[in-house]
N, C-alpha and C. Protein backbone atom coordinates (compact mmCIF):
# COMPACT_ATOMS: atom_id res chain seq x y z
N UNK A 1 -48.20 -78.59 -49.05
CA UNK A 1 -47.48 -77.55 -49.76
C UNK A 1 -47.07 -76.46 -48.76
N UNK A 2 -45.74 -76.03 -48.94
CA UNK A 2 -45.44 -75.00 -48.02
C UNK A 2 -45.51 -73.14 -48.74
N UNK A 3 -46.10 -73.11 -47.76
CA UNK A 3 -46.37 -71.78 -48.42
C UNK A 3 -44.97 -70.61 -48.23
N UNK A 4 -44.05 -70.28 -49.31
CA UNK A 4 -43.30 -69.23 -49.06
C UNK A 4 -43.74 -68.16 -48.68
N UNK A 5 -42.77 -67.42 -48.34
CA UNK A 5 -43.00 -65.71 -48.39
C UNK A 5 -43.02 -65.10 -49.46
N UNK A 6 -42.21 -65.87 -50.70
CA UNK A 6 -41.51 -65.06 -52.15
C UNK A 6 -42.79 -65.45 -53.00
N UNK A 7 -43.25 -66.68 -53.26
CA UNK A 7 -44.80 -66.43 -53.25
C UNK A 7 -45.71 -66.12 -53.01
N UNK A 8 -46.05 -65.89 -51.53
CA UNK A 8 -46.69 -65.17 -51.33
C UNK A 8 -47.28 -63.45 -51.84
N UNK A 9 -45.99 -63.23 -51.66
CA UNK A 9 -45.34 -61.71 -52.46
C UNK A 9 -45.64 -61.96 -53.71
N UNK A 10 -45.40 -63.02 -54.48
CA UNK A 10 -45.52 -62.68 -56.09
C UNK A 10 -47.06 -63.09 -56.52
N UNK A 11 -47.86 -63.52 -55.91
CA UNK A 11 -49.07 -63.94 -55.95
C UNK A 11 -49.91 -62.55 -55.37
N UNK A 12 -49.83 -62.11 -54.22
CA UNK A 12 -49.96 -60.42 -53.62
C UNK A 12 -50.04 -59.88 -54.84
N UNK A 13 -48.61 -59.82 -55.61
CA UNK A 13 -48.58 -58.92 -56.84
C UNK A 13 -49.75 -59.05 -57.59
N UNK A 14 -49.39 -59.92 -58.00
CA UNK A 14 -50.42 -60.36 -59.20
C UNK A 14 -51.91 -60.41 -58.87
N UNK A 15 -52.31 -61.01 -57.64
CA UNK A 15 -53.66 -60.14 -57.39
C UNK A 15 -53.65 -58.39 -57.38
N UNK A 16 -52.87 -58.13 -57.21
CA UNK A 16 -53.40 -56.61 -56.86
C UNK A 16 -53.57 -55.60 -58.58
N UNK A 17 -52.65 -56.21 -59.24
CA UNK A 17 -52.23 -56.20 -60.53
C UNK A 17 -53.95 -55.75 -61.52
N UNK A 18 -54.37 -57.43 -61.04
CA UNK A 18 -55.56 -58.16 -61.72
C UNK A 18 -56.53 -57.41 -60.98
N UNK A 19 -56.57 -57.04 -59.89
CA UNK A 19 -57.84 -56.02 -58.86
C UNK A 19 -57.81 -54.59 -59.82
N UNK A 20 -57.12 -54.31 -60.00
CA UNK A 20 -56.37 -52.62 -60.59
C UNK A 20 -57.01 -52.84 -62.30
N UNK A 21 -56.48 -53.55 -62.70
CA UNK A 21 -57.09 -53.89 -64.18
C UNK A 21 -58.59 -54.23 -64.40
N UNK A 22 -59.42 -54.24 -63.97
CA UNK A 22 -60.34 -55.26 -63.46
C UNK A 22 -61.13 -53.87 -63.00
N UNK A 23 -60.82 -52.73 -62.15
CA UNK A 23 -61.25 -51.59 -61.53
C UNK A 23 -61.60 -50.92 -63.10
N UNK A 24 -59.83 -50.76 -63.49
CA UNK A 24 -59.81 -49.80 -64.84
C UNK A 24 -61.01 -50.17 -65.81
N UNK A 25 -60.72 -51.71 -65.97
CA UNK A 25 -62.05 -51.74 -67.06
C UNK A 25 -63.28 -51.21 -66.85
N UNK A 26 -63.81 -51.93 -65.50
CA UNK A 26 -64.91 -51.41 -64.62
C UNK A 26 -65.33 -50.16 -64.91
N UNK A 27 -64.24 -49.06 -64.59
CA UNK A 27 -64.48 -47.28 -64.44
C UNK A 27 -64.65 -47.16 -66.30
N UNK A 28 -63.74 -48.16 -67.05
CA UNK A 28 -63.83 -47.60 -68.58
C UNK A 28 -65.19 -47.55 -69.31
N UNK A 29 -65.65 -49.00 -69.05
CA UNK A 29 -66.69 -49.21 -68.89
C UNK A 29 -67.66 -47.83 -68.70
N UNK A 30 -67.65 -47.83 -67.35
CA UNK A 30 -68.83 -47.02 -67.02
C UNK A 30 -68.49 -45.42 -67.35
N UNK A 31 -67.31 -45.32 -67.76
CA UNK A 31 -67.61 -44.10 -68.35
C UNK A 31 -67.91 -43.75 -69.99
N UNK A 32 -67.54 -45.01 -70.65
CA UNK A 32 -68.26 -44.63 -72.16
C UNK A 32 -69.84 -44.91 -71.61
N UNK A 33 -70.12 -45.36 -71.34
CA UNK A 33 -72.06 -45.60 -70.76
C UNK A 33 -72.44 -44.13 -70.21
N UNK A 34 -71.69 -43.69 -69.90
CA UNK A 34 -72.40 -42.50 -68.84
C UNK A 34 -72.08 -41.20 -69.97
N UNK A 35 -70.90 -41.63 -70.94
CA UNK A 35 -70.84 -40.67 -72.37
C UNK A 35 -71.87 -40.92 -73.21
N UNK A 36 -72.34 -42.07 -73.43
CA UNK A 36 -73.44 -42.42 -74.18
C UNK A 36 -74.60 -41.70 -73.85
N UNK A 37 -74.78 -42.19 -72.73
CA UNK A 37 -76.25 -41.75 -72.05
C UNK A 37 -76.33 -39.82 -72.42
N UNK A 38 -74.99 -39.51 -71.75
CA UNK A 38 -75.35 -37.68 -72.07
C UNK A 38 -74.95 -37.18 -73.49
N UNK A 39 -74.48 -38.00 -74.42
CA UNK A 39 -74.64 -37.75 -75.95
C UNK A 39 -76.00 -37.74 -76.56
N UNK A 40 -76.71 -38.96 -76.12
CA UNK A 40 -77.88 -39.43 -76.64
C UNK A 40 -78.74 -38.76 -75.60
N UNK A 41 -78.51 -38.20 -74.78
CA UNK A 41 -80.05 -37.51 -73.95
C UNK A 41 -81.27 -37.00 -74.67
N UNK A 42 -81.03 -36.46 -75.96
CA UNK A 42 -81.98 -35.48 -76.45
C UNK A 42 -82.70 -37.06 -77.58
N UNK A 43 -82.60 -38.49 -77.45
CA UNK A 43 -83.04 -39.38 -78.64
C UNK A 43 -82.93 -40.28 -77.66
N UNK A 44 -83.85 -41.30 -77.73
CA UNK A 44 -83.77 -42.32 -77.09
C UNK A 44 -82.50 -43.01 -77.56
N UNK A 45 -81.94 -43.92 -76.27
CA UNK A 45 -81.01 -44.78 -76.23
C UNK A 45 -81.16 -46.38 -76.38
N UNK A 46 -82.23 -46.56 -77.26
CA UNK A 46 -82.69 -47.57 -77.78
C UNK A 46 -82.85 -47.97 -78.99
N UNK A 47 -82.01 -48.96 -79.76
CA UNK A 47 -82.42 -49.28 -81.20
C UNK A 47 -82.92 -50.42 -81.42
N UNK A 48 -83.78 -50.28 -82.61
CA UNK A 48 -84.58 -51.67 -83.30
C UNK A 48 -83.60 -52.16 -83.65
N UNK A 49 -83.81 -53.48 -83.36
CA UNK A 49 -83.04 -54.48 -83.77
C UNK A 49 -84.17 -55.70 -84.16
N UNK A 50 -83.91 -56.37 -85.14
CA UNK A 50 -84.70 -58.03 -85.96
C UNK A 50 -84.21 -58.96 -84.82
N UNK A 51 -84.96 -59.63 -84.20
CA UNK A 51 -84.75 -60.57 -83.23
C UNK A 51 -85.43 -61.75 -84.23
N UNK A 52 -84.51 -63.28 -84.77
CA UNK A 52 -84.55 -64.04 -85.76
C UNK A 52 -85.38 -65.02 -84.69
N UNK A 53 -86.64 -65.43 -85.47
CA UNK A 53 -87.61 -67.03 -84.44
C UNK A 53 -87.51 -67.83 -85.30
N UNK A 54 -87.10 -68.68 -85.25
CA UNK A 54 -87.36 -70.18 -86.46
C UNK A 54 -88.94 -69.66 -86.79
N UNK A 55 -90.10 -69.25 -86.39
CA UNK A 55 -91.10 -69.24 -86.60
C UNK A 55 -91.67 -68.21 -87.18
N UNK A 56 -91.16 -67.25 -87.02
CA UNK A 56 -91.42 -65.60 -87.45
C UNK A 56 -90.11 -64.91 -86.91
N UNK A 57 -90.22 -63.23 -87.71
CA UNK A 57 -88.91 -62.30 -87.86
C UNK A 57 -90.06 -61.39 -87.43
N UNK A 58 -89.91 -61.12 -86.28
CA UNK A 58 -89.91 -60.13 -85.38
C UNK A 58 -88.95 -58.53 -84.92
N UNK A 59 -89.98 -57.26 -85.20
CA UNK A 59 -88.77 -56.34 -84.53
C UNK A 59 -89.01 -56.36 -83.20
N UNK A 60 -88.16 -55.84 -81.93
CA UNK A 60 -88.74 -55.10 -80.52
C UNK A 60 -87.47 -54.49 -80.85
N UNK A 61 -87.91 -53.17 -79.84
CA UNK A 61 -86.97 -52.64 -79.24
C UNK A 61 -86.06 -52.60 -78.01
N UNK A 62 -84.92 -52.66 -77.76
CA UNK A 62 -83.79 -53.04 -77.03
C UNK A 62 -83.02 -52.02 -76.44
N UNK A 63 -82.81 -52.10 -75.26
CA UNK A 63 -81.51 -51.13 -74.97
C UNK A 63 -80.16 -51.33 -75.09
N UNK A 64 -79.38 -50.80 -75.73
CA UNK A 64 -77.82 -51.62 -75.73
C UNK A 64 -76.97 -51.73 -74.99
N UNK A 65 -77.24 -50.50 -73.93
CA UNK A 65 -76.63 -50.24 -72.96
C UNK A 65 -76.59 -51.12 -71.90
N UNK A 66 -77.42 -51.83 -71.82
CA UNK A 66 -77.48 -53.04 -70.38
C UNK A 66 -76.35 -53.80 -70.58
N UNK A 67 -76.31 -53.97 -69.20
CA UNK A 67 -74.65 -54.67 -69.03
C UNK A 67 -75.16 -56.61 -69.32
N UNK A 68 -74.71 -57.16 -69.54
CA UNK A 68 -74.13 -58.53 -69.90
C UNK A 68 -75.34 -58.83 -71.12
N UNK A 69 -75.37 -58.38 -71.91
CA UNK A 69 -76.86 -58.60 -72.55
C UNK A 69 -77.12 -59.99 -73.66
N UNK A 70 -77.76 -59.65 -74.14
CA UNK A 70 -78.07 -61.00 -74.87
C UNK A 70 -77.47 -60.85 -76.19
N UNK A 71 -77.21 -62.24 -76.79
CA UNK A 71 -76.65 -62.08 -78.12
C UNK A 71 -76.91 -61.20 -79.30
N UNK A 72 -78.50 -61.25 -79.53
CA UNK A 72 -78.95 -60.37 -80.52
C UNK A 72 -78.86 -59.03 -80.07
N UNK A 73 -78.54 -58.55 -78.55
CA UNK A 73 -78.42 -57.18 -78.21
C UNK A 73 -76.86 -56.72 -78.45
N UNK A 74 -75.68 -57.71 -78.22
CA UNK A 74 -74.30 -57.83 -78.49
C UNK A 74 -74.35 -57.64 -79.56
N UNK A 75 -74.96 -58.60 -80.60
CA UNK A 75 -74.90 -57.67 -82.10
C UNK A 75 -75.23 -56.22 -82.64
N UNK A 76 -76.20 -55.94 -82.23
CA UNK A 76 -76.39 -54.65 -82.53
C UNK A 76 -75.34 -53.71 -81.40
N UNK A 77 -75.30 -53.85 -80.44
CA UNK A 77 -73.84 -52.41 -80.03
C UNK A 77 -72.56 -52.62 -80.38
N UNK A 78 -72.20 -54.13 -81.31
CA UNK A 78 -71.17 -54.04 -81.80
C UNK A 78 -71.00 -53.49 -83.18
N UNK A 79 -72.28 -53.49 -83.60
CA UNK A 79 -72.37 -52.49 -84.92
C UNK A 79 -72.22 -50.75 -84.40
N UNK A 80 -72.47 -50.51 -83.52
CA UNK A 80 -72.59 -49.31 -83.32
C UNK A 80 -71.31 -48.63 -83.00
N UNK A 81 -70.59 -49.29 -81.64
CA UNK A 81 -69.27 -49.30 -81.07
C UNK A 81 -67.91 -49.56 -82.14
N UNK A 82 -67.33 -49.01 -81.98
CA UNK A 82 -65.74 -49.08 -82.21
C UNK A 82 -64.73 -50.61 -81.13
N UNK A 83 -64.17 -51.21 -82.04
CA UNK A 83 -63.63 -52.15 -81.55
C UNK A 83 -62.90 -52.12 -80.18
N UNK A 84 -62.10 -51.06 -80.08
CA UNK A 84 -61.56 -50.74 -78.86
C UNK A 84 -62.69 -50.70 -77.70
N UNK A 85 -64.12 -49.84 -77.88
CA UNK A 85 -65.01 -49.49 -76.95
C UNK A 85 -65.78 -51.27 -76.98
N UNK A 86 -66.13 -51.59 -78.00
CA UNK A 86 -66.60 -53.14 -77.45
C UNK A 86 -65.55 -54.13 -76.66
N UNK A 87 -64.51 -54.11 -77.24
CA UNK A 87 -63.58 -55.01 -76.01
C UNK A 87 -63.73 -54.30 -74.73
N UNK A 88 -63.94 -52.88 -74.49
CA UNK A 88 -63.89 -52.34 -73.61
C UNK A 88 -65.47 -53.22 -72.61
N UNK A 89 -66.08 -53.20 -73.13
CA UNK A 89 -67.56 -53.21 -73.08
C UNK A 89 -67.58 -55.35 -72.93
N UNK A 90 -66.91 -55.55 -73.80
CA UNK A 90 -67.24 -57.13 -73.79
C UNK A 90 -66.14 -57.29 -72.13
N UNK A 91 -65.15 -56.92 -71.75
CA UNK A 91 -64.30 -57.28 -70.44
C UNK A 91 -65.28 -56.83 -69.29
N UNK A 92 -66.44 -55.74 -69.73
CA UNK A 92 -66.94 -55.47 -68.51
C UNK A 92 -68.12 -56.05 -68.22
N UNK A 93 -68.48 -57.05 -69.12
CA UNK A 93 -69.53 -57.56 -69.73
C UNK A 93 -69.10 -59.07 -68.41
N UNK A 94 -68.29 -59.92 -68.61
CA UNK A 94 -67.72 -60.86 -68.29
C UNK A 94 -67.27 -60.33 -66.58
N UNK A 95 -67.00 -58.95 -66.13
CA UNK A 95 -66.07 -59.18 -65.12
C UNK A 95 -68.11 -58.77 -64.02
N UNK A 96 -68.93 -58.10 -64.65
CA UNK A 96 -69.82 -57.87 -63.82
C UNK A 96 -71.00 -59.04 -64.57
N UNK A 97 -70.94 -59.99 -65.11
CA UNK A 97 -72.16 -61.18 -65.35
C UNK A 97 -72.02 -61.21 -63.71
N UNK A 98 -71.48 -61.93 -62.38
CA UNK A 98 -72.08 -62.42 -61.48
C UNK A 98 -72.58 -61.21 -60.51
N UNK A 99 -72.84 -60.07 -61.04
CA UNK A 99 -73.53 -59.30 -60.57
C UNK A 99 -75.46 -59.00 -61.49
N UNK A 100 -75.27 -59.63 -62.60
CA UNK A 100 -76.63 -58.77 -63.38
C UNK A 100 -78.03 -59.31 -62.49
N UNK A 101 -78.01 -60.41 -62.42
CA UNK A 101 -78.72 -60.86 -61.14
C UNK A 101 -79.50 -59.61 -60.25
N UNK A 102 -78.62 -59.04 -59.58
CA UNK A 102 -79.08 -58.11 -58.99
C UNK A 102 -79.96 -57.12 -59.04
N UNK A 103 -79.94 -56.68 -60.09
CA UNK A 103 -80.72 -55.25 -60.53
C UNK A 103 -81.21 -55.85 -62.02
N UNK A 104 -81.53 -56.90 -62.41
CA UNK A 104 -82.08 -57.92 -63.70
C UNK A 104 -82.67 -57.56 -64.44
N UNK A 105 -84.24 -56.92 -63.81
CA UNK A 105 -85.26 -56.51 -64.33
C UNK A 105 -85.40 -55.01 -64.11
N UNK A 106 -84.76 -54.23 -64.02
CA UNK A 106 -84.82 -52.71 -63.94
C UNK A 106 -83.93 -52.25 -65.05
N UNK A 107 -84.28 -50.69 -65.48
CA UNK A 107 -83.77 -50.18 -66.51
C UNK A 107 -82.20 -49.91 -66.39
N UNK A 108 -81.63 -50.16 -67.76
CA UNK A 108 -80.36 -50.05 -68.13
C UNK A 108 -79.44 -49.48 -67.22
N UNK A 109 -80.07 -48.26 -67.15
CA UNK A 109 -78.72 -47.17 -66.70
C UNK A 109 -78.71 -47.88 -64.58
N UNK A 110 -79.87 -48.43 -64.24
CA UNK A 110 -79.86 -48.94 -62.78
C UNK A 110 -78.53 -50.23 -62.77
N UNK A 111 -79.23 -51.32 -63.78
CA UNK A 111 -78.72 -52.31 -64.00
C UNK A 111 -76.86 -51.98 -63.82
N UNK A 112 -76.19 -50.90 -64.94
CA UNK A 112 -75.42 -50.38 -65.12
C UNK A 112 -74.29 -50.24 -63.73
N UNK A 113 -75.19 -48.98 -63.16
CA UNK A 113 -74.68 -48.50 -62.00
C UNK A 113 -74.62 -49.32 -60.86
N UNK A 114 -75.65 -49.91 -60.65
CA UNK A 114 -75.50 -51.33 -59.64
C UNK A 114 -74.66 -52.24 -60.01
N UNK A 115 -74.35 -52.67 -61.28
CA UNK A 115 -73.22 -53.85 -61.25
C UNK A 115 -71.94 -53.83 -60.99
N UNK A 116 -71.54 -51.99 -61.66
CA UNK A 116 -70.54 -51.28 -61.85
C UNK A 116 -70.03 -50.79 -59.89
N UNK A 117 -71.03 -50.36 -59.53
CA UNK A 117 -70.47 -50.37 -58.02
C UNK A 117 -70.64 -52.10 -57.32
N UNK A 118 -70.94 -53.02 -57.61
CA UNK A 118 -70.99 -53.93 -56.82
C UNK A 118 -69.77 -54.14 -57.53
N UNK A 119 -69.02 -54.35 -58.63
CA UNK A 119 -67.83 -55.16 -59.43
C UNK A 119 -66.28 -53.91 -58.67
N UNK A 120 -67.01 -52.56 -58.61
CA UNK A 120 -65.99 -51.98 -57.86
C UNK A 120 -66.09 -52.36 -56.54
N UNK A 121 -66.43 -52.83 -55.75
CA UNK A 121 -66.17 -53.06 -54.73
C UNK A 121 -65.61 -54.34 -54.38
N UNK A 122 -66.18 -55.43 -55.07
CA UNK A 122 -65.55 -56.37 -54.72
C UNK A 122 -64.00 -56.84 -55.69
N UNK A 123 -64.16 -56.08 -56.90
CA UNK A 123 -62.75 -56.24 -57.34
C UNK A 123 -61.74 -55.17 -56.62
N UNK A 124 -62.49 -53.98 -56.15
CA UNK A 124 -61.24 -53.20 -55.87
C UNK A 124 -61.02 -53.52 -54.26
N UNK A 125 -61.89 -52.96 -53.66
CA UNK A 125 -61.72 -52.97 -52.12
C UNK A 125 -61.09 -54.59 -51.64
N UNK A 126 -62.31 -55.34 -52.21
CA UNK A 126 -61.86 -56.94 -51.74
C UNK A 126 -60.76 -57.10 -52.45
N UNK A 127 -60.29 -57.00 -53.61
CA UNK A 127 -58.98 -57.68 -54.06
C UNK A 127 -57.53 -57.44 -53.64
N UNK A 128 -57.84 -55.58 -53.57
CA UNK A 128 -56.90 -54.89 -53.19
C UNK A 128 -56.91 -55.33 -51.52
N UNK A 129 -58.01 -55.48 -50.44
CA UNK A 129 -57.58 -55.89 -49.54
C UNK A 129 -56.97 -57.45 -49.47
N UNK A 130 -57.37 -58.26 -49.98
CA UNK A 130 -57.09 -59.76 -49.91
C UNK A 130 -55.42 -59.49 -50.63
N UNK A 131 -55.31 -58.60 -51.28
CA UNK A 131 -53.73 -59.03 -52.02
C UNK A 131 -52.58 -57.86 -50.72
N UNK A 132 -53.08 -57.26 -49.70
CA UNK A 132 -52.40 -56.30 -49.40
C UNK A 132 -52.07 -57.57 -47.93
N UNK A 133 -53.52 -58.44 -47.61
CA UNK A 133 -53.31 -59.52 -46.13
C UNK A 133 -52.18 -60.23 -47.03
N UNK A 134 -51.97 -60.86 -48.16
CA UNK A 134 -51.34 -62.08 -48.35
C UNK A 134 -49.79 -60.78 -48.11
N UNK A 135 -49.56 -59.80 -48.24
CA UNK A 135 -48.28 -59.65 -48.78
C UNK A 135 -47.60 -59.58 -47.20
N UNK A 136 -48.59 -58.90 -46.43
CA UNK A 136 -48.45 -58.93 -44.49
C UNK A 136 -48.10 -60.26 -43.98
N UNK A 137 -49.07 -60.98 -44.72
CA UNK A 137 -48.56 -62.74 -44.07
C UNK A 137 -47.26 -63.08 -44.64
N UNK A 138 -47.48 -62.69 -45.85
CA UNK A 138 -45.43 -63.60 -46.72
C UNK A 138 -44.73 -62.62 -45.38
N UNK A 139 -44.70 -61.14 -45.66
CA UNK A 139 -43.98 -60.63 -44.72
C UNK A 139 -43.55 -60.65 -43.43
N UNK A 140 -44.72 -61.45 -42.42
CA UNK A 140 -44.53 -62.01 -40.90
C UNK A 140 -44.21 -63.52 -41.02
N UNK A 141 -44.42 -64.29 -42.31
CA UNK A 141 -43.50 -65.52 -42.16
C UNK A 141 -42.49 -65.23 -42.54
N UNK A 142 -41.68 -64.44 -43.68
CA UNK A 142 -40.34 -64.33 -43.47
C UNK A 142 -39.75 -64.12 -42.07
N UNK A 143 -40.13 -62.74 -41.52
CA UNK A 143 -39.48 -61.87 -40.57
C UNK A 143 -40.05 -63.54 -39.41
N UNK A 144 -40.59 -64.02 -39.19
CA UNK A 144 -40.74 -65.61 -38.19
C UNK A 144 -39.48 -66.17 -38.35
N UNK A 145 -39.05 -66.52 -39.83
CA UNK A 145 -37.99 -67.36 -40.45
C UNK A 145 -37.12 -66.91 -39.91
N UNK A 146 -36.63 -65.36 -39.71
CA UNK A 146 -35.39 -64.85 -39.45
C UNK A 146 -35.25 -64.46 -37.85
N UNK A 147 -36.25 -64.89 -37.37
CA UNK A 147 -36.20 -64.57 -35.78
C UNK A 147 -35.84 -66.31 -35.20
N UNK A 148 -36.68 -66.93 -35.55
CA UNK A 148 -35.97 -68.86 -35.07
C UNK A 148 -34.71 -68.19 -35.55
N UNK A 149 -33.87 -68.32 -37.04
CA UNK A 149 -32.61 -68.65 -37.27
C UNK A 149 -31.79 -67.72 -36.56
N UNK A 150 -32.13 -66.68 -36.25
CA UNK A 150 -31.30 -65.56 -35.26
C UNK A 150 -30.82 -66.41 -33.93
N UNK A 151 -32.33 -66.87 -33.61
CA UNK A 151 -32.27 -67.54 -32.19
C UNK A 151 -31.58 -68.60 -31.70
N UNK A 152 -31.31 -69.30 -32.95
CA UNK A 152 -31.02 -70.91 -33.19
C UNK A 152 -29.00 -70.46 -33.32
N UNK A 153 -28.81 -69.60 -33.79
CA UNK A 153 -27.41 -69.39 -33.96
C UNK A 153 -26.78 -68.54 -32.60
N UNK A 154 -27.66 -67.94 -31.96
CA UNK A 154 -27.47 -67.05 -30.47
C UNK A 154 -27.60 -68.55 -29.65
N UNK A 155 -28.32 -68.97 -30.03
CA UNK A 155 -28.00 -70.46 -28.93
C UNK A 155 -27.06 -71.31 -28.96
N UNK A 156 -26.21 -71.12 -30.31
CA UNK A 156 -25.72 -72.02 -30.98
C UNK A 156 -24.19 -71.81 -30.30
N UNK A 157 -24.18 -69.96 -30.27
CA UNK A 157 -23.13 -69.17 -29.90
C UNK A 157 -22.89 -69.48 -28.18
N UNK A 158 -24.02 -69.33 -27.76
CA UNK A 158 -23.93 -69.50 -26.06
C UNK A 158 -23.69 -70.97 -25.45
N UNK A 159 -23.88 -72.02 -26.38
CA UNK A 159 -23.31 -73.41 -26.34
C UNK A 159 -21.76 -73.90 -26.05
N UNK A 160 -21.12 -73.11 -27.21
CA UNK A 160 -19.64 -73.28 -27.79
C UNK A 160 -19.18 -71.85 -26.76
N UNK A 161 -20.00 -71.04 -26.03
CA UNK A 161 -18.91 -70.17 -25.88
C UNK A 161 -18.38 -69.08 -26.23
N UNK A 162 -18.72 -68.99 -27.34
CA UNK A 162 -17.61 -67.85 -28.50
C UNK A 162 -18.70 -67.07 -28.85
N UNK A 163 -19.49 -66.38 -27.99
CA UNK A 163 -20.39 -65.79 -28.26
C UNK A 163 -19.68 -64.23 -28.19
N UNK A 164 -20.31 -63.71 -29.34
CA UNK A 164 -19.45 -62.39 -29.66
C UNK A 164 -20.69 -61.56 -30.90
N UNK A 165 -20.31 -59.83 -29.77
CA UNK A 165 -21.44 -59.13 -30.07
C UNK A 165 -21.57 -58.96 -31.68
N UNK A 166 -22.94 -59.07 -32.01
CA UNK A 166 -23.16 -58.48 -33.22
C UNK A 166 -23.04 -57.52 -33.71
N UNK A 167 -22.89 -56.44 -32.53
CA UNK A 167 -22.65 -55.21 -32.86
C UNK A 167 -20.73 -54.49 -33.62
């Protein structure tokens, strides 16, 4: 497959596009969490929720705030949240899962902030850099393209003779 320049460029785009969107959710994300947290300062930020066992109906308590959480925890902050703030919340849910790993077993607001700066960095810095190299490369294989064909027609000119300034 040959790689264009005009693809290159339109692929550039579209990563940088998807890095930028991907940031926004990220920051949206973490700023209804960080509204939450200083709304709720004065009450814990934890609700009972019925966790269902084929064997017994159990309560514990849960934080909702943790990023990629478990189903029965998804249910309860989607009762709580507004549709707009859960899509908000379910995109950031999905774009930082290959971060929860990290900070797994520590409290919410760590979990949070660690995924939220590891997902900004590698969606923004890395994407935005990886989409800014591809648009430099389309751009030095064009400007390649147009230096052979310059060359190829200046040779072409000094062959036949009839070589006559560009200027």
């Amino acid at each position: 497959m040959v790689v264009t320049p005009t693809f290159l460029r339109w692929f550039a785009s579209l990563l940088r596009v998807a890095a930028v969107l991907a940031v926004a959710f990220v920051l949206a994300g973490l700023l209804g969490f960080l509204t939450d947290e200083v709304r709720d300062s004065s009450q814990a930020s934890t609700t009972r929720i019925t966790v269902f066992n084929p064997t017994t109906q159990k309560s514990k308590i849960v934080d909702i705030t943790q990023p990629d959480p478990p189903a029965d925890v998804e249910r309860a902050r989607e009762k709580k949240h507004s549709g707009a703030r859960e899509f908000i919340d379910d995109v950031g849910d999905v774009l930082m899962s290959p971060f929860s790993w990290v900070a797994g077993g520590s409290r919410a607001w760590v979990q949070r902030l660690v995924d939220s700066g590891l997902a900004l960095l590698i969606y923004g810095a890395l994407g935005l850099f990886l989409a800014d190299r591809m648009r430099r490369w389309g751009d030095e294989i064009r400007r390649d393209a147009i230096t052979r064909a310059e060359a190829a027609a200046a040779a072409t000119r000094r062959e036949s003779g009839t070589y006559v300034s560009p200027a």
